[in-house]
Protein backbone atom coordinates (compact mmCIF):
# COMPACT_ATOMS: atom_id res chain seq x y z
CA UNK A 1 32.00 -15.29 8.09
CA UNK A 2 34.66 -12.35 7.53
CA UNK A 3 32.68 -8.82 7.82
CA UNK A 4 34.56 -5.61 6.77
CA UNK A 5 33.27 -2.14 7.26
CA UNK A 6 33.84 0.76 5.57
CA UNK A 7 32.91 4.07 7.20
CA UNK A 8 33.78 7.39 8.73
CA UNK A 9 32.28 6.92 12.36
CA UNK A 10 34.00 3.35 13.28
CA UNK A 11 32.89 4.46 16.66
CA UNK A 12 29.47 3.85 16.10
CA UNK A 13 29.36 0.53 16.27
CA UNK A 14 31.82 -0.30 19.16
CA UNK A 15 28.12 -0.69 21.42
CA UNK A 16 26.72 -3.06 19.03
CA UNK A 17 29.42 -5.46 18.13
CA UNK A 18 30.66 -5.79 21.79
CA UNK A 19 26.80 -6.54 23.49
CA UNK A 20 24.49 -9.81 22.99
CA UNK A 21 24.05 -12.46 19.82
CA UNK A 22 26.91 -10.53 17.52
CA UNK A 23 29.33 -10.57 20.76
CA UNK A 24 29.34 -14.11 21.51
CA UNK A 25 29.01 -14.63 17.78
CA UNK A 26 32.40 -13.36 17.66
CA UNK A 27 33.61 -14.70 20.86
CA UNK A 28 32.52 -18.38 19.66
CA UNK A 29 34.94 -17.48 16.56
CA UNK A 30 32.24 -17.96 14.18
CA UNK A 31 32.17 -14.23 12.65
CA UNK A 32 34.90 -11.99 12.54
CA UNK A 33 33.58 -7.92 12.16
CA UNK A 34 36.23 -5.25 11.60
CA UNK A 35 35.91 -1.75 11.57
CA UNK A 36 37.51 0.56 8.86
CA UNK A 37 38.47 4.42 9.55
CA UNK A 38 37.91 5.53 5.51
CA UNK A 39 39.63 8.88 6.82
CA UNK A 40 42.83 6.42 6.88
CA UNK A 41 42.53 5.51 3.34
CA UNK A 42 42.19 9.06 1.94
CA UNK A 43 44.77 10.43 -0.79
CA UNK A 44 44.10 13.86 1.06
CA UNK A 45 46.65 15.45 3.52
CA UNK A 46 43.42 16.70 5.66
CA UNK A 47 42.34 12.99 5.34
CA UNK A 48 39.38 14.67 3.31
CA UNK A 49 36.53 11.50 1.78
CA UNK A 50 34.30 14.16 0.50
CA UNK A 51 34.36 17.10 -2.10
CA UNK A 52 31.40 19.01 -3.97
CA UNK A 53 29.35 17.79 -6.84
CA UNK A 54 30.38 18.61 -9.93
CA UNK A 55 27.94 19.85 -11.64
CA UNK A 56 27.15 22.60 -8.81
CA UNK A 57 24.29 21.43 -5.90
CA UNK A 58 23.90 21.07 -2.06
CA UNK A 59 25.48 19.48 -0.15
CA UNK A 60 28.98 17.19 -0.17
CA UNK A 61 29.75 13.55 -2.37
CA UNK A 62 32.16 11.10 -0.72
CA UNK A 63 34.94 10.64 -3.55
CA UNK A 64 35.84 7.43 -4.57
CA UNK A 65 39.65 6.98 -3.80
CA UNK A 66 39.51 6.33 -0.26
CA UNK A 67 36.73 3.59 -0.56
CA UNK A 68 38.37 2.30 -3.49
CA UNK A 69 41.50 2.46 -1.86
CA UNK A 70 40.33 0.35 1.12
CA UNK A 71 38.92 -2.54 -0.81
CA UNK A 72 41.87 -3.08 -2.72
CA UNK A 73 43.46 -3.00 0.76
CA UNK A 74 41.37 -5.61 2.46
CA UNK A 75 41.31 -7.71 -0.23
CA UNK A 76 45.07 -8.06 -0.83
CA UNK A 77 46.01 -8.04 3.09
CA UNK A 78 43.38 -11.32 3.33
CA UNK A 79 43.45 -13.30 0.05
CA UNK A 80 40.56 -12.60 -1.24
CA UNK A 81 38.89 -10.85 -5.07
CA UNK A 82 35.99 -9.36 -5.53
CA UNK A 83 32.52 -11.27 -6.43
CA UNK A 84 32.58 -10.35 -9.75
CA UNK A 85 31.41 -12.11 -13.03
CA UNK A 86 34.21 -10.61 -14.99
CA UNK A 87 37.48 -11.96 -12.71
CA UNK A 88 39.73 -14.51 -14.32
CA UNK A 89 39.40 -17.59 -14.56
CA UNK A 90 42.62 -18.15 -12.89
CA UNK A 91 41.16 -16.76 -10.23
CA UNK A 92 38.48 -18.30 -9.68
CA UNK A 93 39.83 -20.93 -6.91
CA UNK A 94 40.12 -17.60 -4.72
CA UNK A 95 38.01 -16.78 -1.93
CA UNK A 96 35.52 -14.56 -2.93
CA UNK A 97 34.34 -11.16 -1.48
CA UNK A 98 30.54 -9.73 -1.84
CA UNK A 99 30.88 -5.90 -1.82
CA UNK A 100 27.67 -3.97 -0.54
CA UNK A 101 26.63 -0.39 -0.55
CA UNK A 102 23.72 0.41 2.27
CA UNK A 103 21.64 2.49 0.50
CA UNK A 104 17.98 4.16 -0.32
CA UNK A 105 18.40 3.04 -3.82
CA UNK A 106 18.82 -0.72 -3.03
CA UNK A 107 16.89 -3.85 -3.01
CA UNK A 108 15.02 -3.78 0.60
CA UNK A 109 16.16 -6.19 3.02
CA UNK A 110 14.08 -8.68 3.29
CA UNK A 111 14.39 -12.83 5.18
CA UNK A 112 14.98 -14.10 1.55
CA UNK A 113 17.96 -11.49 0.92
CA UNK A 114 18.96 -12.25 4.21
CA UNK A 115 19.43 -15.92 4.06
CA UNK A 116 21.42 -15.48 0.44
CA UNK A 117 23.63 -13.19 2.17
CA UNK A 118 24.47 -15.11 4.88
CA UNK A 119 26.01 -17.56 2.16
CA UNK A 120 28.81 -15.24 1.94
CA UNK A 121 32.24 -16.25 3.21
CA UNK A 122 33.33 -12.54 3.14
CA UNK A 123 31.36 -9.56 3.10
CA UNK A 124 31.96 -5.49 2.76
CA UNK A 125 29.82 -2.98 4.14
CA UNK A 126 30.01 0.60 2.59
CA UNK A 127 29.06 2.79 4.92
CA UNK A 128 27.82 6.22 2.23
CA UNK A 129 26.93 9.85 4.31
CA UNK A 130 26.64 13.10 3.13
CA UNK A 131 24.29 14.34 -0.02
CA UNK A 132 25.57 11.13 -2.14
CA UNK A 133 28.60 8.79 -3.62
CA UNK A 134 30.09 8.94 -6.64
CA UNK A 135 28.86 7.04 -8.76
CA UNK A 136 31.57 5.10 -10.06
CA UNK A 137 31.80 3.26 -6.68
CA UNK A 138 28.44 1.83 -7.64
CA UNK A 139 28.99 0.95 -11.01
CA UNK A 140 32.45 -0.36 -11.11
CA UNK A 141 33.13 -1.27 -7.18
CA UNK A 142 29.73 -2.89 -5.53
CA UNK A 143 28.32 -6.14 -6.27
CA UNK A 144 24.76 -4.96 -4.75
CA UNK A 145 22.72 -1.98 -2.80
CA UNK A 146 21.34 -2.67 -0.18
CA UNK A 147 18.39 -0.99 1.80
CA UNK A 148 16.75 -1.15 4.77
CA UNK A 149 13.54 0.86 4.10
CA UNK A 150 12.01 3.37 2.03
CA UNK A 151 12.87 6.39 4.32
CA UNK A 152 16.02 8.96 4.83
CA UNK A 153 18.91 8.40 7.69
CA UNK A 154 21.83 10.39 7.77
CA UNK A 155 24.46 7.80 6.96
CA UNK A 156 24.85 3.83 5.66
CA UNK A 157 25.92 3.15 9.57
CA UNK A 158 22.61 1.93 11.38
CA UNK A 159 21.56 -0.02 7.87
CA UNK A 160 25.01 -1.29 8.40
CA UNK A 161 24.06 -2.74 12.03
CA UNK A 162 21.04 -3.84 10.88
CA UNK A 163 22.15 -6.02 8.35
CA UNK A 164 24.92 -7.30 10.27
CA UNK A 165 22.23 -8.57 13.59
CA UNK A 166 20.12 -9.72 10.72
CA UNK A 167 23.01 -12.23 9.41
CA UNK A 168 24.79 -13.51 12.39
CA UNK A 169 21.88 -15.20 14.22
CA UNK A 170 21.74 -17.29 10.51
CA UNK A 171 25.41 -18.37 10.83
CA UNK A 172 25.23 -22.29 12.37
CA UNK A 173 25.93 -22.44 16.08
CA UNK A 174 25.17 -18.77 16.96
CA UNK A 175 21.77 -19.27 18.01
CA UNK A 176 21.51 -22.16 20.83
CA UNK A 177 18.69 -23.90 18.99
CA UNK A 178 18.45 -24.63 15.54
CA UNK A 179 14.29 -24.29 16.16
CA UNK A 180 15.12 -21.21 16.89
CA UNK A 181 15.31 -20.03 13.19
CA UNK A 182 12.82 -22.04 12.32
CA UNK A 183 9.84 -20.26 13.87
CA UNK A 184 10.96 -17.39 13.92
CA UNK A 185 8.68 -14.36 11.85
CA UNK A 186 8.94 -14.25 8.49
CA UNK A 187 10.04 -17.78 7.89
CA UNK A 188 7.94 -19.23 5.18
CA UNK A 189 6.40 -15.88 4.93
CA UNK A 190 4.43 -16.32 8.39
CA UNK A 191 4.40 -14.28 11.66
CA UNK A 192 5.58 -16.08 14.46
CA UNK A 193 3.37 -17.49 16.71
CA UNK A 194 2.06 -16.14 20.52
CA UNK A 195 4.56 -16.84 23.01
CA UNK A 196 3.57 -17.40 26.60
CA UNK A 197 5.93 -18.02 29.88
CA UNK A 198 5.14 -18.68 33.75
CA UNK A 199 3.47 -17.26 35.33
CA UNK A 200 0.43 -19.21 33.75
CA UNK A 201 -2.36 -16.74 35.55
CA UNK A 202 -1.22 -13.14 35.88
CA UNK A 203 -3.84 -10.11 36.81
CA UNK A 204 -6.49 -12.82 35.69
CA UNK A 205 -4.92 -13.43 32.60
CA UNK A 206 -4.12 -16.87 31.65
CA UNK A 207 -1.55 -18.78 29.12
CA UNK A 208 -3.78 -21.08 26.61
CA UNK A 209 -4.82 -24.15 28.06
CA UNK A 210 -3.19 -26.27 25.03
CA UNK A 211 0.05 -24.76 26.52
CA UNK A 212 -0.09 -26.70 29.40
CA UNK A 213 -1.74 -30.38 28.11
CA UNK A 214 1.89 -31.32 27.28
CA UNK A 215 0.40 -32.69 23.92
CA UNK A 216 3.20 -31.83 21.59
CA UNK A 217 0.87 -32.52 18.77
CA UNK A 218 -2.05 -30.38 19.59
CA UNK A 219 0.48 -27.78 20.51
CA UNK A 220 2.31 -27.71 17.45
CA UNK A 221 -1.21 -27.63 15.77
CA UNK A 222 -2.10 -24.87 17.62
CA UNK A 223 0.89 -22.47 17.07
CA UNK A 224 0.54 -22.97 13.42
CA UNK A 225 -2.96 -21.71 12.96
CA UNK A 226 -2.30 -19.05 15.23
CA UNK A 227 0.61 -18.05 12.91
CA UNK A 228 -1.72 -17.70 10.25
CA UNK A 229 -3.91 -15.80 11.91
CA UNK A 230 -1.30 -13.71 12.83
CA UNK A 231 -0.28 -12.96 9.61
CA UNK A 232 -3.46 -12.48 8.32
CA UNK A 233 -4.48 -9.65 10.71
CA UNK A 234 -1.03 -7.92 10.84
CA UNK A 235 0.31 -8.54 7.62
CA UNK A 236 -2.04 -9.53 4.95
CA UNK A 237 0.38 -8.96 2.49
CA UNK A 238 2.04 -11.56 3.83
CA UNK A 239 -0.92 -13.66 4.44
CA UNK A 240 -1.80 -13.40 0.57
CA UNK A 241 1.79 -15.10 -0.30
CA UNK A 242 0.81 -18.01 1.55
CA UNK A 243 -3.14 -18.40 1.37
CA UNK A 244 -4.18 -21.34 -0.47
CA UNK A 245 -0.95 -22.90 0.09
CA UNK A 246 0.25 -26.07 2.27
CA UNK A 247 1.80 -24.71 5.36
């Protein structure tokens, strides 16, 4: 997986791409994450990405040349087109590009989103700040908003991160065991299941017996109908999705 992002603090996300799963992620060669100045695709002599709305109202819009500008630039420099339903046909052999904007107004991140994403040979992160974005850029540029949460930050950057963590640990051979995806919350719409490790007694608290029996069976057992107890005390919203059904 190719990720490109756009954005006006690049620095940002030097501490999370160089530490843990996304480091050795990239270290393994299995994603590739680069970082995009949008100061260094602006039209302006002050490298300028925002101006006021017209219209009148507070605050500043990022304009849409320099994010324009730095699609068309990835995608030439790297062989690829944008997702979109309307390319040629004679392109459509092409390696394909999904374009995202992090943003309030999008479809909230969810597993499900997350695993359809991580189909994606090549995706672009745009990183909006200020009051808002033109609008063009989301009607004529982006394939899909994304969001994170129904809440305010000050720029697309930490959506950005999170959505990045979120799809790396899906790409094969990132994680060390394929089981670990498997259990992990939210698979199948479930909480994960309680997770002990030695010591099995601490302060007079101990690990489950069925734990220790070795009986893979029982064990197995066990972890699944604590899952859906889980889920049904944390998150019955969850818990609804899956009541009734075969699990």
């Amino acid at each position: 997986m190719r990720i490109d992002i756009l954005t006006i603090f690049p620095n940002m996300f030097a501490p999370i791409l160089n530490e843990s799963i996304i480091k050795r992620a990239q270290a393994k060669g299995k994603a590739n994450i680069y970082v995009h100045n949008l100061r260094d695709f602006s039209d302006n002599v002050h490298r300028k990405v925002d101006d006021r709305p017209f219209g009148g109202g507070p605050g500043m819009v990022m304009r849409p040349e320099p994010i324009f500008n730095a699609v068309e630039y990835i995608l030439s420099q790297h062989g690829f087109i944008r997702n979109s339903k309307k390319r040629r046909k004679a392109q459509s052999t092409r390696r394909k590009a999904h374009i995202i904007l992090l943003s309030p107004q999008g479809r909230k991140l969810n597993q499900g989103i997350a695993k359809s994403l991580a189909r994606n040979k090549h995706l672009i992160l745009i990183c909006g700040h200020y009051e808002g974005i033109d609008e063009r850029i989301k009607r004529f540029l982006v394939d899909e908003e994304i969001s994170i949460g129904d809440y305010v930050l000050t720029g697309g950057e930490l959506p950005a991160m999170v959505v990045i963590d979120c799809l790396i640990r899906m790409i094969p051979g990132v994680l060390g065991e394929k089981k670990s995806l498997h259990f992990e919350s939210f698979e199948g719409n479930l909480l994960e299941y309680p997770q002990y490790t030695r010591p099995a007694k601490y302060k007079r608290m101990a690990v489950p017996a069925v734990l220790l029996s070795g009986n893979h069976n029982r064990i197995e057992q066990w972890r699944q109908r604590q899952a859906i107890k889980t889920t049904r005390q944390k998150r019955p919203d969850l818990y609804s999705k899956v009541k009734g059904k075969k699990v």
